[in-house]
Protein backbone atom coordinates (compact mmCIF):
# COMPACT_ATOMS: atom_id res chain seq x y z
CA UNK A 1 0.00 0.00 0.00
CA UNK A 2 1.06 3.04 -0.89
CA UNK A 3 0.75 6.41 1.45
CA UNK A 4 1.33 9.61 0.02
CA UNK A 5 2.08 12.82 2.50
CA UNK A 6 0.15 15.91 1.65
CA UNK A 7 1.56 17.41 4.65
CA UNK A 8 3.82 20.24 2.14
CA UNK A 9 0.60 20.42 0.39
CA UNK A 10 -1.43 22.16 3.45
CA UNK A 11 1.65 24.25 4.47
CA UNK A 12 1.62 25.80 0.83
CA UNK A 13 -2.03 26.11 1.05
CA UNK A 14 -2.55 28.06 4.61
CA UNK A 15 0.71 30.28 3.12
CA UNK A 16 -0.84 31.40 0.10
CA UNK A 17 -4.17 31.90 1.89
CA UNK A 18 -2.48 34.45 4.19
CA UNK A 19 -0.73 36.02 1.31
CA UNK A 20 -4.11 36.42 0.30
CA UNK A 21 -5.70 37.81 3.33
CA UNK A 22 -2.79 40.33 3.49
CA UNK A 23 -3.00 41.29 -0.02
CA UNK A 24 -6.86 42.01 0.75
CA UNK A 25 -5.74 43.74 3.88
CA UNK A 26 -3.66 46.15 1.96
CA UNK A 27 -6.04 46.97 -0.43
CA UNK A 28 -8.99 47.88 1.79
CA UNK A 29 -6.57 49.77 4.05
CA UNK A 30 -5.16 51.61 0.57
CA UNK A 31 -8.71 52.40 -0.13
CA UNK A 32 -9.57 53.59 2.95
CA UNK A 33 -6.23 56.19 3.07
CA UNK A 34 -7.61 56.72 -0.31
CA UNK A 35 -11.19 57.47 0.55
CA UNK A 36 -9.81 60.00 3.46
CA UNK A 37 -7.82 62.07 1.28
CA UNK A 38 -10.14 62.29 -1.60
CA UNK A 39 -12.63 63.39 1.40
CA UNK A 40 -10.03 66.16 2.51
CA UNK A 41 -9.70 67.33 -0.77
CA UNK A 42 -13.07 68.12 -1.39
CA UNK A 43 -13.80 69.42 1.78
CA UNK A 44 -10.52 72.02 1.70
CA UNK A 45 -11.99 72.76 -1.60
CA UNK A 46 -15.34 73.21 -0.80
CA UNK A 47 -14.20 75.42 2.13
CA UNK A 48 -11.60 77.71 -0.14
CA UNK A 49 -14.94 78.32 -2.30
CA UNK A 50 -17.20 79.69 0.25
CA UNK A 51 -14.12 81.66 1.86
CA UNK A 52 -13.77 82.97 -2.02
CA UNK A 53 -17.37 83.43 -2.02
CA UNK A 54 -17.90 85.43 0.89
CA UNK A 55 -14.89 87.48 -0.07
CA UNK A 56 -16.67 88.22 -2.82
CA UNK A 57 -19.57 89.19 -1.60
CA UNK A 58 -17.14 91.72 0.34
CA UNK A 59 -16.36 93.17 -2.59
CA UNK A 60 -19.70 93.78 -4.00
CA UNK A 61 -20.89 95.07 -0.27
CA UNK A 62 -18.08 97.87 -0.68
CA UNK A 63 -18.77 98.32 -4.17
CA UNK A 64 -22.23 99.05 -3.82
CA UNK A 65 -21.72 101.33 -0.16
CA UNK A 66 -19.60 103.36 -2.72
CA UNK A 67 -22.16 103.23 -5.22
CA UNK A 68 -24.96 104.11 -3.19
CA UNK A 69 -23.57 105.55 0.12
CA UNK A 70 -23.44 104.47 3.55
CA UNK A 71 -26.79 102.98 4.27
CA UNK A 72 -27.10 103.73 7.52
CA UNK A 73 -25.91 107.17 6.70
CA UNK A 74 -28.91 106.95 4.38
CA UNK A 75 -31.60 105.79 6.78
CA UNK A 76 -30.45 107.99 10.05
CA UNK A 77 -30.46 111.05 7.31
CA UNK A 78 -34.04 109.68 6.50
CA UNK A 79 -35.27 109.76 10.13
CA UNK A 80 -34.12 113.25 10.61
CA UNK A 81 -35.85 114.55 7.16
CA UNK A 82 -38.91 113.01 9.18
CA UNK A 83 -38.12 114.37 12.26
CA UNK A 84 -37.57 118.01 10.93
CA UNK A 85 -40.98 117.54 9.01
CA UNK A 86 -42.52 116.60 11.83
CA UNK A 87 -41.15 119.80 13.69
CA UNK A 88 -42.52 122.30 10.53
CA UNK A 89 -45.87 120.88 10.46
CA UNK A 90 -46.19 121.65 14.20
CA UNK A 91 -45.22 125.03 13.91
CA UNK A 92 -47.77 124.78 10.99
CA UNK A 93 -50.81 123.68 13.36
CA UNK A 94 -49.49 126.17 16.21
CA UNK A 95 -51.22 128.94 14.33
CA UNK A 96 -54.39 127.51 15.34
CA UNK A 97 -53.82 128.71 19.28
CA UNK A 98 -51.90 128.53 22.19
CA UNK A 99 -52.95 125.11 23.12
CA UNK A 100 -50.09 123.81 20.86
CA UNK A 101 -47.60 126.14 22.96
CA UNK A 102 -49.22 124.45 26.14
CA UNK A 103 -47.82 121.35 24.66
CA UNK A 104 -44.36 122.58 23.61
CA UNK A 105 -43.76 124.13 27.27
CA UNK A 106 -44.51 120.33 28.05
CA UNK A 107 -41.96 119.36 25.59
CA UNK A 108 -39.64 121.16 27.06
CA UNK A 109 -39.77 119.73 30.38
CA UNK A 110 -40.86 116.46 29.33
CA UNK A 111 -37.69 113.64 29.87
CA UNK A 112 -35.91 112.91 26.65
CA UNK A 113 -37.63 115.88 24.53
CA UNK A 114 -37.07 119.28 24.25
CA UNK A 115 -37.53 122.50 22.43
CA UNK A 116 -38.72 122.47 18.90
CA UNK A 117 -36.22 123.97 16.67
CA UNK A 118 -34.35 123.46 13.22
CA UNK A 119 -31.92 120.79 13.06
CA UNK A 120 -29.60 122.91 10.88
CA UNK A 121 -29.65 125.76 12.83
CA UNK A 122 -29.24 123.68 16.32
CA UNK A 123 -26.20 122.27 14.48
CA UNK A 124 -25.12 125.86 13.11
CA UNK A 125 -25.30 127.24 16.81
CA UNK A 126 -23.51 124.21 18.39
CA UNK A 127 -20.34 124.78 16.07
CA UNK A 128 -20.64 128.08 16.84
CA UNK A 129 -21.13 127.73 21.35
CA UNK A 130 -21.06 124.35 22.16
CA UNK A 131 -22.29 125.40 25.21
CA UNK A 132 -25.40 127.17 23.32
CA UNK A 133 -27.11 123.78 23.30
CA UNK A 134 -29.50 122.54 25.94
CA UNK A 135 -28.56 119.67 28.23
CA UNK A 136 -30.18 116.10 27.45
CA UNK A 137 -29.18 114.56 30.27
CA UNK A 138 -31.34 117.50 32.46
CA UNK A 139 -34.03 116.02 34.84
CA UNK A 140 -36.94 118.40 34.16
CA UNK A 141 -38.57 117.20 36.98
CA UNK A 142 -36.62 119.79 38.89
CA UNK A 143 -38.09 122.84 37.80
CA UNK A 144 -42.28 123.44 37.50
CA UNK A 145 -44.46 125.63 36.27
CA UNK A 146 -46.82 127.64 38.60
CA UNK A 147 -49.34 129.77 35.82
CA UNK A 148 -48.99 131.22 32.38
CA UNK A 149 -51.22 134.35 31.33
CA UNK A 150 -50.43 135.85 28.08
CA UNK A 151 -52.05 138.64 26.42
CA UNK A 152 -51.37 139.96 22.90
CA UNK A 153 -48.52 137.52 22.51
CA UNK A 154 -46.98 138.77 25.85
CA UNK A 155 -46.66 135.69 28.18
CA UNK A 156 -45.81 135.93 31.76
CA UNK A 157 -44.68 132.30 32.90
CA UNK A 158 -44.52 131.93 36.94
CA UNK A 159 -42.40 128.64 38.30
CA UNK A 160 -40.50 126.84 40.36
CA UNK A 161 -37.14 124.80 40.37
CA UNK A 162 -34.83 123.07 42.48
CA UNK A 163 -31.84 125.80 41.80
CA UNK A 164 -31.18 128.60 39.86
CA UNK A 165 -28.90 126.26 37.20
CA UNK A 166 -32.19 124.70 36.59
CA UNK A 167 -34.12 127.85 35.81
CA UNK A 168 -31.55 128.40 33.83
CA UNK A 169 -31.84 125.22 31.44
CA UNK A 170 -35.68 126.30 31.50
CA UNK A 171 -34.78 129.41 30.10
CA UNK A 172 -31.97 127.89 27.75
CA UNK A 173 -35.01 125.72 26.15
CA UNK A 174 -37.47 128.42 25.58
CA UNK A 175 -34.98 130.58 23.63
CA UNK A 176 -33.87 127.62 21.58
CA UNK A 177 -37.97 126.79 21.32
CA UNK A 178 -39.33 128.49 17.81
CA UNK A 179 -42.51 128.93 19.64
CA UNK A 180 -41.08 131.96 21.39
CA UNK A 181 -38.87 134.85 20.50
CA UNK A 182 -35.45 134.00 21.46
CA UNK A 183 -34.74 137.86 22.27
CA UNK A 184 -37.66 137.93 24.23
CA UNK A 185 -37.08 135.69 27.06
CA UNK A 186 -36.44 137.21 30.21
CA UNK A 187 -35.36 135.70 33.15
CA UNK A 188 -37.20 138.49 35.36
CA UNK A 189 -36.74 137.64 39.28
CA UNK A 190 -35.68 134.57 41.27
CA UNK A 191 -37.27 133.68 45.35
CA UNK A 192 -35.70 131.30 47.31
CA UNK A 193 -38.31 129.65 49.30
CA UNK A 194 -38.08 126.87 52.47
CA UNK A 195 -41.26 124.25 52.27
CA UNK A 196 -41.35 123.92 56.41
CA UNK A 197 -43.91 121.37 55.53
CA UNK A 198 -41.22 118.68 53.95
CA UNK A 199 -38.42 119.11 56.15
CA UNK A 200 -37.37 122.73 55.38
CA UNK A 201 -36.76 121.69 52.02
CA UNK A 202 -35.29 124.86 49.88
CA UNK A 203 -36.51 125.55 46.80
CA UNK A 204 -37.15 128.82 44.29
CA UNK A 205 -39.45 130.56 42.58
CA UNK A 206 -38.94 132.16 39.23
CA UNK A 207 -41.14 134.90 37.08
CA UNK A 208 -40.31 134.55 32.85
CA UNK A 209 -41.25 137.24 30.10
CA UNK A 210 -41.55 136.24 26.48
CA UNK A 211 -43.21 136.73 23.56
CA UNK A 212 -44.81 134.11 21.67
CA UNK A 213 -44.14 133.24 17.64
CA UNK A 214 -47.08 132.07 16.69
C-alpha cells in the first residue's frame, strides 16, 4: 500500500491563503487612506470656495456702499428729514392757538424731549457755542411751572425749580424753542423759598417774560 504525504501540500495552502488575506488587507486599508484624502480634498476645496465666495460678496458690499452711500448714513439722514418735518408741520398747526404752545412748554420739560427747533440751525449754533445747546441729560422734573397768562402775545410764565442752574436750562429751552422769541425771554426775578412742611426743604421761585411766535 502506498501512502502519500500531503503534509507540504497544506503548508503551501494556509501560506498562500495568508498572502491572500494580506493582499486584501492592503487593499482595503489603501482604499480607505484613499477614501480619506479624496474626502479632505473636497472638503478644503469646498471650504476655499465659500471663503472665495464670501470674499466676494465683500467686494460687491463695498462696491455698492460706494455706489450708493453708507446705508445707515442713508436711513439715520431719513429719520431726521422726518423728524424736521414733523417739527414744521407743528409750527404749521401752532397757528391755530396757544394750546399747541401748552404742549411745547410740556416738551420742554418732558424727559428725553425738548424745544422744537431746526436741526440745521441747532447744528449751526452748536459749532458756533457748544455750550449754546441745551442739556439732554437735564431732569426736568426739577423745575415746574406755577401759571402762564399771556395777552397779545406777551406771556408771563410763573415757576418753580430746584436751583437757579435749573431755571436756567428752563430758560436755555425756551430761547432755543421756535414757539417763542429768542430775544424775548427774560429771566425776570428769582425767590428762594423753604417748604417747612417737607423738612425745610429749599426751593425757588422764578417769574419769565416772552413773547410768543405764533
Amino acid at each position: 500500500m502506498i501512502r502519500i504525504n500531503l503534509l507540504p501540500v497544506k503548508a503551501a495552502q494556509r501560506r498562500a491563503s495568508g498572502q491572500r488575506q494580506l493582499l486584501v488587507g492592503g487593499v482595503v486599508l489603501l482604499t480607505v487612506l484613499a477614501g480619506i484624502v479624496i474626502f479632505h480634498t473636497v472638503e478644503e476645496a469646498r471650504l476655499l470656495k465659500v471663503k472665495n465666495d464670501v470674499a466676494a460678496v465683500k467686494v460687491d458690499v463695498e462696491k455698492l456702499k460706494k455706489e450708493l452711500g453708507d446705508y445707515d448714513l442713508i436711513v439715520a439722514q431719513r429719520e431726521s428729514l422726518l423728524r424736521q418735518k414733523a417739527a414744521i408741520k407743528k409750527l404749521q398747526d401752532s397757528r391755530s392757538g396757544p394750546a399747541f404752545l401748552m404742549r411745547e412748554l410740556s416738551d420742554i420739560l418732558t424727559k428725553d424731549k425738548g424745544p422744537t427747533t431746526s436741526k440745521e440751525q441747532y447744528d449751526e449754533l452748536l459749532k458756533k457755542d457748544p455750550n449754546a445747546g441745551f442739556n439732554p441729560n437735564w431732569e426736568p422734573k426739577r423745575a415746574w411751572l406755577l401759571s402762564y397768562t399771556e395777552k397779545e402775545h406777551a406771556v408771563t410764565i410763573k415757576g418753580g425749580a430746584k436751583s437757579d442752574e435749573d431755571v436756567a436750562e428752563f430758560l436755555k429751552r425756551m430761547k432755543l424753542s421756535a414757539f417763542f422769541v429768542k430775544d424775548s425771554v427774560y429771566w425776570q426775578q428769582t425767590q428762594p423759598q423753604v417748604d417747612a412742611r417737607l423738612n425745610n426743604v429749599t426751593y425757588v421761585t422764578f417769574d419769565v417774560a416772552a413773547k410768543v411766535n405764533y
